[in-house]
N, C-alpha and C. Protein backbone atom coordinates (compact mmCIF):
# COMPACT_ATOMS: atom_id res chain seq x y z
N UNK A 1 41.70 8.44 -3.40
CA UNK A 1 42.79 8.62 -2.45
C UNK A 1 42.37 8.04 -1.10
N UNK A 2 43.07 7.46 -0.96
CA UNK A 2 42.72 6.69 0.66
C UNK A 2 43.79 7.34 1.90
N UNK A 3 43.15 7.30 3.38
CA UNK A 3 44.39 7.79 3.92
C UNK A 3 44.60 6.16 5.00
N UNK A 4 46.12 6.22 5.01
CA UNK A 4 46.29 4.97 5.86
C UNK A 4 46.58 5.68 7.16
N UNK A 5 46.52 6.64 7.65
CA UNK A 5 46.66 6.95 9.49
C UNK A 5 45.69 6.03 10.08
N UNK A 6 45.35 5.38 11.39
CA UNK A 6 44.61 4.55 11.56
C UNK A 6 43.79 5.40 11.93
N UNK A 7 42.00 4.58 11.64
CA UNK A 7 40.86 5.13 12.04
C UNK A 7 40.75 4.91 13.46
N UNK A 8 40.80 6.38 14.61
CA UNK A 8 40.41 5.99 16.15
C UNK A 8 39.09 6.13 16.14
N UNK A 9 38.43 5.23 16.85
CA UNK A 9 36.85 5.27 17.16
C UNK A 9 37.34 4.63 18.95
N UNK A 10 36.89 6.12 19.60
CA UNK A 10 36.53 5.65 20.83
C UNK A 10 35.09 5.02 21.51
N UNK A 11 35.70 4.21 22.05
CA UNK A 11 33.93 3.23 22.65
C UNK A 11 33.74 3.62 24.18
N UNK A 12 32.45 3.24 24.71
CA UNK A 12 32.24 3.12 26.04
C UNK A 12 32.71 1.83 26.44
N UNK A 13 32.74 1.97 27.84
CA UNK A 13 33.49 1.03 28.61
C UNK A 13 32.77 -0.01 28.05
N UNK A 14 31.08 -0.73 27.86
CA UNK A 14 30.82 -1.36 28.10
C UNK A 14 30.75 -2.62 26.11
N UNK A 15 30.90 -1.28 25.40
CA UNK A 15 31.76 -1.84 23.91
C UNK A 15 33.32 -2.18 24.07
N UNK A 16 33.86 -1.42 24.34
CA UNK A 16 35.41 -1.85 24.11
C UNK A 16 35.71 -3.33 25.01
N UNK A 17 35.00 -3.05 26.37
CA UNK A 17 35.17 -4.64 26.77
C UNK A 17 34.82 -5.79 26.24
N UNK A 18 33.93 -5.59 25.29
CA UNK A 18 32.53 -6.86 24.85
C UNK A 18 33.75 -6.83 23.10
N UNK A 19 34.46 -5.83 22.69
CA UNK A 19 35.53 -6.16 21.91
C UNK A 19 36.85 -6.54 22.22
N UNK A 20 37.03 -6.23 23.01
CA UNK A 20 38.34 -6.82 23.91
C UNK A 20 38.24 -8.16 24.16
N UNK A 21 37.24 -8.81 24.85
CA UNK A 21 36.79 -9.70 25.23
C UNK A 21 36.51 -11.23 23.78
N UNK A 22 36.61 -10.29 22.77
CA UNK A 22 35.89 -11.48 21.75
C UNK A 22 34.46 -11.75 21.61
N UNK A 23 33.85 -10.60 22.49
CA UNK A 23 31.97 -10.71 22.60
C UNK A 23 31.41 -9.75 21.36
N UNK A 24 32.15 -8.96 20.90
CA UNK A 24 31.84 -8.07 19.86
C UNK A 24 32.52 -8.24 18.90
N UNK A 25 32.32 -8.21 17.66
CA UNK A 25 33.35 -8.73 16.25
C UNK A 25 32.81 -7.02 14.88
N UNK A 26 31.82 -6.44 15.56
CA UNK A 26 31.65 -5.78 14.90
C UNK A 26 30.83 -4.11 15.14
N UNK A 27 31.56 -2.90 14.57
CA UNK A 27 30.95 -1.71 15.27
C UNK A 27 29.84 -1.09 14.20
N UNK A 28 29.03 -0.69 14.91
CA UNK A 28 27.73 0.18 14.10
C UNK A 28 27.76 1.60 14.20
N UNK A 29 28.27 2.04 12.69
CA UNK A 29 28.01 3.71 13.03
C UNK A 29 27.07 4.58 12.14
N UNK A 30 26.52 5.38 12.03
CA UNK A 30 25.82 6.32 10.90
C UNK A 30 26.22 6.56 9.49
N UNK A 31 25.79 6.25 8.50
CA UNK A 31 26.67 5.96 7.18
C UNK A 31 26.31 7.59 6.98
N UNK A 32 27.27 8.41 6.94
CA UNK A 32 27.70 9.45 6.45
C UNK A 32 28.66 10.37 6.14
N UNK A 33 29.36 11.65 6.00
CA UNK A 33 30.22 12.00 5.38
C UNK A 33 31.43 11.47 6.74
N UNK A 34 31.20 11.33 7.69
CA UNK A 34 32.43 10.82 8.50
C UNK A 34 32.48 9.39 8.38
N UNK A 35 31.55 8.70 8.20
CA UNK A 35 31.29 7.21 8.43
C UNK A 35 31.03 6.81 6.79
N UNK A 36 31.93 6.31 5.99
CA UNK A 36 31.32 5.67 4.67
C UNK A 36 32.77 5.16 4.16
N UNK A 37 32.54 3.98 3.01
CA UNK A 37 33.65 3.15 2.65
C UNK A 37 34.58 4.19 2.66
N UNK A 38 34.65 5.14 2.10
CA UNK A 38 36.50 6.08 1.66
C UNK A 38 36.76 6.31 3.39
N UNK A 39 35.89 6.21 4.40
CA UNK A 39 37.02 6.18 5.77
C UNK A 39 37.03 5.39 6.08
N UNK A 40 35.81 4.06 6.02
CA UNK A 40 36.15 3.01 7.13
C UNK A 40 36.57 2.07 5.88
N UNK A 41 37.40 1.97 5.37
CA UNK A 41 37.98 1.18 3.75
C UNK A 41 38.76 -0.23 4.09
N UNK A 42 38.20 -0.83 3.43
CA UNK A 42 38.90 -2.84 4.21
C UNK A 42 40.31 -2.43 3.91
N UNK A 43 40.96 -3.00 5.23
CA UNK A 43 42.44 -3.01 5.06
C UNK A 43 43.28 -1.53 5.84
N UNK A 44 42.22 -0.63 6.00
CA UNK A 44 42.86 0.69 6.83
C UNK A 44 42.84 0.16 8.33
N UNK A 45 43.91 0.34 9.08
CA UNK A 45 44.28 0.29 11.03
C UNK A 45 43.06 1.40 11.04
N UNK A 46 42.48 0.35 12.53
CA UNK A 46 42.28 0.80 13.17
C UNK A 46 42.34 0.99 14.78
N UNK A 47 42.05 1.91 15.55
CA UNK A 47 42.58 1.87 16.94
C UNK A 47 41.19 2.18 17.38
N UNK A 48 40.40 1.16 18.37
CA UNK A 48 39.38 1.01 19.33
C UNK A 48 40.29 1.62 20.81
N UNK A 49 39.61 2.70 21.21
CA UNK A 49 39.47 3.23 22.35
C UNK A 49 38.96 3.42 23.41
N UNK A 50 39.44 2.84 24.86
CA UNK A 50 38.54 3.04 25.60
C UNK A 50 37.91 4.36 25.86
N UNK A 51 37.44 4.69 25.51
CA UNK A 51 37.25 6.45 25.89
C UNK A 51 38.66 7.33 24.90
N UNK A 52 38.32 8.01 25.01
CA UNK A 52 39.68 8.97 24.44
C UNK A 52 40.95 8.83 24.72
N UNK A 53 41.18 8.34 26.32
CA UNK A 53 42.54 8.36 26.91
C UNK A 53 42.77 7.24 27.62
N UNK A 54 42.31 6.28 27.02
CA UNK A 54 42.03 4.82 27.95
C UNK A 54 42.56 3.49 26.88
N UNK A 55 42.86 2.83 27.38
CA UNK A 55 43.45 1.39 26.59
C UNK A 55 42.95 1.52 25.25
N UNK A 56 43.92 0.83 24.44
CA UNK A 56 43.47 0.62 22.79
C UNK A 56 43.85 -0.70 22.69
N UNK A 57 42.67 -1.14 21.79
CA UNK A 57 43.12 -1.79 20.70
C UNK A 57 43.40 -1.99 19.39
N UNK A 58 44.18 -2.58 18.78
CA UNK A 58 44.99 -2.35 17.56
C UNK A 58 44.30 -3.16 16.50
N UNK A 59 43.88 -2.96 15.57
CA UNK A 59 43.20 -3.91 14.30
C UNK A 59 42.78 -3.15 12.86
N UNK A 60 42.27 -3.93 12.17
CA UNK A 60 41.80 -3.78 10.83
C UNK A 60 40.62 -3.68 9.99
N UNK A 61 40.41 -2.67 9.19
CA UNK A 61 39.01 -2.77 8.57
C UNK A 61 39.11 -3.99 7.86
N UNK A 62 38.01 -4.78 8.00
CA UNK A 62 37.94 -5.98 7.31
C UNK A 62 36.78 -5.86 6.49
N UNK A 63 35.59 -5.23 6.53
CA UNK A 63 34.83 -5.00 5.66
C UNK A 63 33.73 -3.42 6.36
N UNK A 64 33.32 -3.07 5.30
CA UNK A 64 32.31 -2.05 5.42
C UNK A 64 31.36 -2.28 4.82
N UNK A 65 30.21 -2.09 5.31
CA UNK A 65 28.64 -2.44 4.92
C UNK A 65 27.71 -1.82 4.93
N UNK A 66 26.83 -1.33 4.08
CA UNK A 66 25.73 -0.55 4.08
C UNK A 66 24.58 -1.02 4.21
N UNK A 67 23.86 -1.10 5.69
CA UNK A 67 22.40 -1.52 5.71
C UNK A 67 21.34 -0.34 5.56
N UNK A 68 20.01 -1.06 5.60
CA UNK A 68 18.79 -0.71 6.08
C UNK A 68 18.90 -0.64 7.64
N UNK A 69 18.00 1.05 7.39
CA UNK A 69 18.32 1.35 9.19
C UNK A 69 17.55 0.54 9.86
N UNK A 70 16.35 -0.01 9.20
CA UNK A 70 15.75 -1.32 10.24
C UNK A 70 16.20 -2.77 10.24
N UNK A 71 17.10 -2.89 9.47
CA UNK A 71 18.03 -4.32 9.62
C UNK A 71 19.29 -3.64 10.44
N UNK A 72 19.60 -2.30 11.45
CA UNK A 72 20.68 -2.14 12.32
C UNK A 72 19.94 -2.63 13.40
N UNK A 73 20.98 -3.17 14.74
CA UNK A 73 20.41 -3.31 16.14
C UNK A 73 19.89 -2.41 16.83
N UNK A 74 19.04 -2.42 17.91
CA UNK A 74 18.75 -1.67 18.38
C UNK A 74 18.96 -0.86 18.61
N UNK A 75 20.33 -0.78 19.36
CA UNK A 75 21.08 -0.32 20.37
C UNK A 75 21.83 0.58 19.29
N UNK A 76 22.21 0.29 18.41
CA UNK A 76 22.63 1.22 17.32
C UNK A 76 21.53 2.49 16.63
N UNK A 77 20.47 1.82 16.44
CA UNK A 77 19.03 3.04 15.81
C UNK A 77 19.07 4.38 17.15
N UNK A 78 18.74 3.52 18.10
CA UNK A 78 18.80 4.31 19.54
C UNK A 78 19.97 5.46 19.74
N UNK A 79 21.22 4.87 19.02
CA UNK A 79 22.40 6.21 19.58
C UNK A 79 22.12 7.33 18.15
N UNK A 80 21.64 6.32 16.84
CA UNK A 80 21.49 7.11 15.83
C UNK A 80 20.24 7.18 15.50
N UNK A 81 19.34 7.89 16.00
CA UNK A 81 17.29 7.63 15.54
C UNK A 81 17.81 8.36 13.86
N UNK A 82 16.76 7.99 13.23
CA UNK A 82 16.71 8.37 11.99
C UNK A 82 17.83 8.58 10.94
N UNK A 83 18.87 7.50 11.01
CA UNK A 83 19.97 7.70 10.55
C UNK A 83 20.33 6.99 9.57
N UNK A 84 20.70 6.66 8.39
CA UNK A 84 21.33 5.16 7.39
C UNK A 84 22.31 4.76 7.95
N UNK A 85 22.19 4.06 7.48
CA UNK A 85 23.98 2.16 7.95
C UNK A 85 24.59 1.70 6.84
């Protein structure tokens, strides 16, 4: 069962701009019971947030991917230490 409501993931100012912008094409989150293909599923809306109550943008899962937490970026291990992708 899939749900089509769109997935909101709010960002910090300094992601949502660098996606707004065309500098970011892709988000890194913790592969677990909130984060895994049955929510982030190719083809489900999604809505990028500036913060909770701040500009959106409107788009699409285009793919979901499961890495090695040492093939994630830095900046991603850092918000999630010890986490899978």
């Amino acid at each position: 069962m899939t749900n089509d409501r769109p997935l909101f993931i709010p960002l910090r100012s300094e992601w949502f701009q660098a996606f707004r912008d065309g500098r970011k094409r892709v988000e890194w989150r913790a592969w677990g019971p909130r984060w895994n293909r049955d929510v982030a599923h190719r083809g489900r809306p999604v809505v990028l947030s500036h913060g909770y109550s701040g500009a959106r943008i409107r788009g699409t899962v285009v793919r979901t991917r499961r890495v090695p937490a040492h093939r994630a970026p830095a900046g991603a291990r850092s918000i999630y230490p010890g986490a899978r992708f």
